[in-house]
C-alpha atoms as a PDB file:
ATOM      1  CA  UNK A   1      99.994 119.651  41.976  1.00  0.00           C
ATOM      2  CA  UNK A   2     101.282 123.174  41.159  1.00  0.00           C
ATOM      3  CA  UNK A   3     102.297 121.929  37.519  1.00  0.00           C
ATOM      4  CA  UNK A   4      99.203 120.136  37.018  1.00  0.00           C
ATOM      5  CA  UNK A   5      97.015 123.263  37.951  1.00  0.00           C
ATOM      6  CA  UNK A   6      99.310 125.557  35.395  1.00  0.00           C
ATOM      7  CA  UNK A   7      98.663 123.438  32.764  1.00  0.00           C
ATOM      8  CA  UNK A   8      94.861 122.504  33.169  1.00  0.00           C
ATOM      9  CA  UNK A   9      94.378 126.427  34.041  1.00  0.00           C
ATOM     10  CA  UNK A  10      96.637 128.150  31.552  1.00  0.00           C
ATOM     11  CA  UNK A  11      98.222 125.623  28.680  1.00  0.00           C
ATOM     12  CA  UNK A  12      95.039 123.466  27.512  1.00  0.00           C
ATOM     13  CA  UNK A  13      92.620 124.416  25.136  1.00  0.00           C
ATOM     14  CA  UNK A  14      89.869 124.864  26.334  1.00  0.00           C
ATOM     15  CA  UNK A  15      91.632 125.511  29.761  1.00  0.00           C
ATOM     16  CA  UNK A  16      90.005 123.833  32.249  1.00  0.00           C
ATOM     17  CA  UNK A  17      89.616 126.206  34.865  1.00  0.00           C
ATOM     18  CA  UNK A  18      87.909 124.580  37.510  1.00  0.00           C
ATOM     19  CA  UNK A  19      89.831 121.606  37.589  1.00  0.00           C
ATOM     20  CA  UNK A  20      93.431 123.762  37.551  1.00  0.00           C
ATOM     21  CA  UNK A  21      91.499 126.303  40.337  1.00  0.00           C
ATOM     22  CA  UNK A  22      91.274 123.393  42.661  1.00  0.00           C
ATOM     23  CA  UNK A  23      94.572 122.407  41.912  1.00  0.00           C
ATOM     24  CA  UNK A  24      96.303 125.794  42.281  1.00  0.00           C
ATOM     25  CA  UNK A  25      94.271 126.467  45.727  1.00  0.00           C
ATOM     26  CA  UNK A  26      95.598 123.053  47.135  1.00  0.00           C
ATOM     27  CA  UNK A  27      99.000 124.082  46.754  1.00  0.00           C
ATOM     28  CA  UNK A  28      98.740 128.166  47.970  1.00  0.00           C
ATOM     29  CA  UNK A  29      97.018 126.502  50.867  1.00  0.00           C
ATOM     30  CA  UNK A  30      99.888 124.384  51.303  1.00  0.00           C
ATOM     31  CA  UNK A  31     101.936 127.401  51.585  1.00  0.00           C
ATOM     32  CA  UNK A  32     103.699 126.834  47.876  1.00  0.00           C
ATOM     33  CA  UNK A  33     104.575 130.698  46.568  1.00  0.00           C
ATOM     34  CA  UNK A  34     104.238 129.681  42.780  1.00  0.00           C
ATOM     35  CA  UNK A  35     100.933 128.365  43.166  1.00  0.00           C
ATOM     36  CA  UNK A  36      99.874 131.130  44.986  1.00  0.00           C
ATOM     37  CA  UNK A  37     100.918 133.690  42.597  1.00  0.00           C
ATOM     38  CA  UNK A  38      99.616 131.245  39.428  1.00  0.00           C
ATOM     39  CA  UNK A  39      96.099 131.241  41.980  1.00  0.00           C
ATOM     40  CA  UNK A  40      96.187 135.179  41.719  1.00  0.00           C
ATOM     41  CA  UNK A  41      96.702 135.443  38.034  1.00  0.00           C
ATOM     42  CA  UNK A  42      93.794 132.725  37.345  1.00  0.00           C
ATOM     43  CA  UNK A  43      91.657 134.889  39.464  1.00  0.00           C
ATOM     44  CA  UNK A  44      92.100 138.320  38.263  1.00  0.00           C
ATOM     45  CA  UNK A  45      92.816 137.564  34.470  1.00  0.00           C
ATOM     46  CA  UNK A  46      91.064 133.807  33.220  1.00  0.00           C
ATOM     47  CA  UNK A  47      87.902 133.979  35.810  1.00  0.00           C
ATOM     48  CA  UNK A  48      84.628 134.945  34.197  1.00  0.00           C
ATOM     49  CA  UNK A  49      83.576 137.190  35.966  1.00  0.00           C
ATOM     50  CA  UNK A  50      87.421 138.414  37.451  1.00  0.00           C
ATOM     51  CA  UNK A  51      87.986 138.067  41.279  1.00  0.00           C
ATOM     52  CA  UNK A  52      90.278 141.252  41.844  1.00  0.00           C
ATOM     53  CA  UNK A  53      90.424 140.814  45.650  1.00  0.00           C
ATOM     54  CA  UNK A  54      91.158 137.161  45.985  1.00  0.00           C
ATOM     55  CA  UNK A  55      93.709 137.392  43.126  1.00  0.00           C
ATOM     56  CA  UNK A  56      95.666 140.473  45.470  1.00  0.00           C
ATOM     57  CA  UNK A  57      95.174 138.009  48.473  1.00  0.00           C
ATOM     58  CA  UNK A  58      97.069 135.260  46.860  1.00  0.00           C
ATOM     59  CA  UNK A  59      99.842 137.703  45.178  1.00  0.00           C
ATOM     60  CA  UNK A  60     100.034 139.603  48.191  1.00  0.00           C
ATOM     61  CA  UNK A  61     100.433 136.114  50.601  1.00  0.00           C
ATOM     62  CA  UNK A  62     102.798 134.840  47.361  1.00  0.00           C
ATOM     63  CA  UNK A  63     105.570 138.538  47.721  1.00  0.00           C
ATOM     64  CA  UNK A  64     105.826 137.726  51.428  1.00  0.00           C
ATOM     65  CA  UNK A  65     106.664 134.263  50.735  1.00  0.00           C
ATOM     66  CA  UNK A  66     108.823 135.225  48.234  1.00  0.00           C
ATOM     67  CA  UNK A  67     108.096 135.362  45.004  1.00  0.00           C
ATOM     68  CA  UNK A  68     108.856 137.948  43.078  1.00  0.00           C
ATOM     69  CA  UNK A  69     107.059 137.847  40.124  1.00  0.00           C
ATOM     70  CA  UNK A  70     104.158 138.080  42.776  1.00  0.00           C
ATOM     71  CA  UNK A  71     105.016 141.565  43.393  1.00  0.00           C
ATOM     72  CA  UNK A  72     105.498 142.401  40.087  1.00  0.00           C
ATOM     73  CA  UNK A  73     101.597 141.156  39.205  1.00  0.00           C
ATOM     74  CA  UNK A  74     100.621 142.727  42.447  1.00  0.00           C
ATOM     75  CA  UNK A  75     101.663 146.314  41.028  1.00  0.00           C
ATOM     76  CA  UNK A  76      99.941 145.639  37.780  1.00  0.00           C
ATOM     77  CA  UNK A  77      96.976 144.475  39.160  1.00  0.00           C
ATOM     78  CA  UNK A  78      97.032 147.593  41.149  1.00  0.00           C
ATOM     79  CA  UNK A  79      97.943 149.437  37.861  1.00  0.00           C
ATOM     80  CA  UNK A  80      94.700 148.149  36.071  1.00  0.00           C
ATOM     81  CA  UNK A  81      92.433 148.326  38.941  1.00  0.00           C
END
């Protein structure tokens, strides 16, 4: 599900961003750190308008679990806010 959401969200053209959004949020609620962090970057950089505050929920739940690059967006998020 994670791989399916990255490439729907981020790899087709046009993405399809709903589709990979449903897909993403089924795995971060599934506790899956990757999809969380690929959940946060959909929100705060391919949304229209941007969801700041859900994307720093999902990179901040994604660092806890583990994931490092998670911490890394959450610092440029907060960089760029």
């Amino acid at each position: 599900m994670v791989n399916l959401g990255i490439l729907l969200a981020f790899c087709t053209e046009p993405p399809d961003i709903d589709s990979g959004r449903q897909w993403l949020t089924q795995g971060a609620t599934e506790g899956i750190p990757v999809s969380m962090s690929r959940l946060g970057l959909l929100l705060a950089y391919r949304m229209d308008p941007p969801d700041p505050d859900g994307a720093r929920h999902w990179f901040e739940l994604a660092t806890k679990a583990g994931d490092t690059d998670a911490r890394r967006y959450l610092e440029e998020l907060t960089t760029h806010s």
